[in-house]
C-alpha atoms as a PDB file:
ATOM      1  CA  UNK A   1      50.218 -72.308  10.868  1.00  0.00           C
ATOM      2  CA  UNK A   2      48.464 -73.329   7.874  1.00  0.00           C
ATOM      3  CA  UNK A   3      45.669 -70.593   8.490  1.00  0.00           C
ATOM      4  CA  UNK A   4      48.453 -67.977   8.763  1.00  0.00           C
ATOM      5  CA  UNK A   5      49.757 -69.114   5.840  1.00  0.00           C
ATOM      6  CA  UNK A   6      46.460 -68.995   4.061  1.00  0.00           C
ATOM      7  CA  UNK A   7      45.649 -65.408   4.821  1.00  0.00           C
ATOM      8  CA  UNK A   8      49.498 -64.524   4.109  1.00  0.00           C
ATOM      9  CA  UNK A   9      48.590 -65.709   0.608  1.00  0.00           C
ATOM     10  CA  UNK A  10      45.346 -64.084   0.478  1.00  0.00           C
ATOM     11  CA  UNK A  11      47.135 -60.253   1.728  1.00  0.00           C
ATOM     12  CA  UNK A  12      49.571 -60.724  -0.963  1.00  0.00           C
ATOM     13  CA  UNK A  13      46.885 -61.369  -3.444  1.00  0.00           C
ATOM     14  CA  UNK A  14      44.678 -58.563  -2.142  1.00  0.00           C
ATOM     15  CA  UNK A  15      47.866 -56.507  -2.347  1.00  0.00           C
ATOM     16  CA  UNK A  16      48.995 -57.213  -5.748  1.00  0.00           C
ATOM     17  CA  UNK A  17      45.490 -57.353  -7.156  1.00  0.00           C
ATOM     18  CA  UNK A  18      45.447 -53.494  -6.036  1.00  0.00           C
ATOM     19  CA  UNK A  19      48.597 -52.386  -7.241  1.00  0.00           C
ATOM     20  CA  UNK A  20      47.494 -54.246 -10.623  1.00  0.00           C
ATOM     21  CA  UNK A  21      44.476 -51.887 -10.649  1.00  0.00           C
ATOM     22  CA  UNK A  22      46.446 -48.735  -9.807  1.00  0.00           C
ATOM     23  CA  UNK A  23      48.912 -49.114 -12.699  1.00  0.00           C
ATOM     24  CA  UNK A  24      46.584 -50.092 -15.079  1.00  0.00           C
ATOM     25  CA  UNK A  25      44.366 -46.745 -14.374  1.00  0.00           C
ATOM     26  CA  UNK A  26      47.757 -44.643 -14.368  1.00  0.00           C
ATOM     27  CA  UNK A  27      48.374 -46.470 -17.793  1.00  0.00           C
ATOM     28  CA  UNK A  28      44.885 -45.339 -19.025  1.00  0.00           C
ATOM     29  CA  UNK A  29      45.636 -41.894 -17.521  1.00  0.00           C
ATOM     30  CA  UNK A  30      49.130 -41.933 -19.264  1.00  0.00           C
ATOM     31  CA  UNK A  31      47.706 -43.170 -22.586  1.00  0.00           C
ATOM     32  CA  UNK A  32      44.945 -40.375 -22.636  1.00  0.00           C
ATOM     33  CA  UNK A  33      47.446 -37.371 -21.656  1.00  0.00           C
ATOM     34  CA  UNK A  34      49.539 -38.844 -24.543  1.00  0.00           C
ATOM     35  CA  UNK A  35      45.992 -38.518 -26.674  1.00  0.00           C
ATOM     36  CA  UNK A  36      45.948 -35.431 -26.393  1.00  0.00           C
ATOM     37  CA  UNK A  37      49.220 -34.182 -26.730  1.00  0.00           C
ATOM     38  CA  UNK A  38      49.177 -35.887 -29.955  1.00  0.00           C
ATOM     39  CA  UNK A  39      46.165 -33.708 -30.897  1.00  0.00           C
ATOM     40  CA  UNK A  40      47.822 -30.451 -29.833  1.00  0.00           C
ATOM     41  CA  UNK A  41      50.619 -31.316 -32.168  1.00  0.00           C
ATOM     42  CA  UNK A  42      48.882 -31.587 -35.096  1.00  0.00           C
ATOM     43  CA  UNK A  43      46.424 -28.911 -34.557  1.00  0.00           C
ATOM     44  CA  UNK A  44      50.188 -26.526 -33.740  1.00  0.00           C
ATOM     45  CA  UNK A  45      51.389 -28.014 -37.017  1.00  0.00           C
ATOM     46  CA  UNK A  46      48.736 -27.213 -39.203  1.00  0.00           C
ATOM     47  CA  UNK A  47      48.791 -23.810 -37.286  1.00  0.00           C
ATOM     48  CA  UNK A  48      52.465 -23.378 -38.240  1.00  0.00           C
ATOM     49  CA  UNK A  49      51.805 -24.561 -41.816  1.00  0.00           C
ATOM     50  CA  UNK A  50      48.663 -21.608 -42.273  1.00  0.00           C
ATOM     51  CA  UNK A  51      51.211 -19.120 -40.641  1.00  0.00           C
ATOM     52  CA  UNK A  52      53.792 -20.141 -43.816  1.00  0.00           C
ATOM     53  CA  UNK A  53      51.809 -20.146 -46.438  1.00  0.00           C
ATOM     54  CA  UNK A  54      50.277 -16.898 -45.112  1.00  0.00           C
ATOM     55  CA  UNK A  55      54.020 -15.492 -44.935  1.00  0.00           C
ATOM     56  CA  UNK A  56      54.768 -16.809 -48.309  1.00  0.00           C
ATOM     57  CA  UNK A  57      51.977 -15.403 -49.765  1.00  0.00           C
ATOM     58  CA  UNK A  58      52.744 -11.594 -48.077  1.00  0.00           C
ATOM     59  CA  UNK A  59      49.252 -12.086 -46.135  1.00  0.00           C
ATOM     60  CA  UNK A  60      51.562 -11.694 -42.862  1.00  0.00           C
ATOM     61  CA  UNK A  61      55.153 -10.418 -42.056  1.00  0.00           C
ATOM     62  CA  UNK A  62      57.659 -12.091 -40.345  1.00  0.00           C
ATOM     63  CA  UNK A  63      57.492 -10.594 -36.937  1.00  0.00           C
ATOM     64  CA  UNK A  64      53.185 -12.188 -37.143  1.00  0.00           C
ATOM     65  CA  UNK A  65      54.567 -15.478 -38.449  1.00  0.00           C
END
């Protein structure tokens, strides 16, 4: 019984130790889609902010903005 109980413990840890790794690469996965989104947001706002000035300035009409 003591074996048994030995390699329980070592599944488990095996087990665990895996789903440790798994959620720590889907957290670096995660982190790096948020990256990036982040990126595209501030390369659409300064998009949006050339596209007002342009309009404000009468470079572009409304319908381009």
């Amino acid at each position: 019984m003591g074996k048994h109980c030995h390699t329980e413990a070592e599944r488990i840890k095996k087990e665990i130790t895996a789903e440790v790794k798994s959620s720590y690469y889907q957290w670096i996965f995660i982190k790096e889609c948020l990256d990036l989104l982040q990126e595209e947001k501030e390369r659409l706002s300064d998009l949006e902010r050339i596209a007002n000035v342009n309009f404000e300035l009468g470079e572009i009409t409304l319908l381009e903005k």
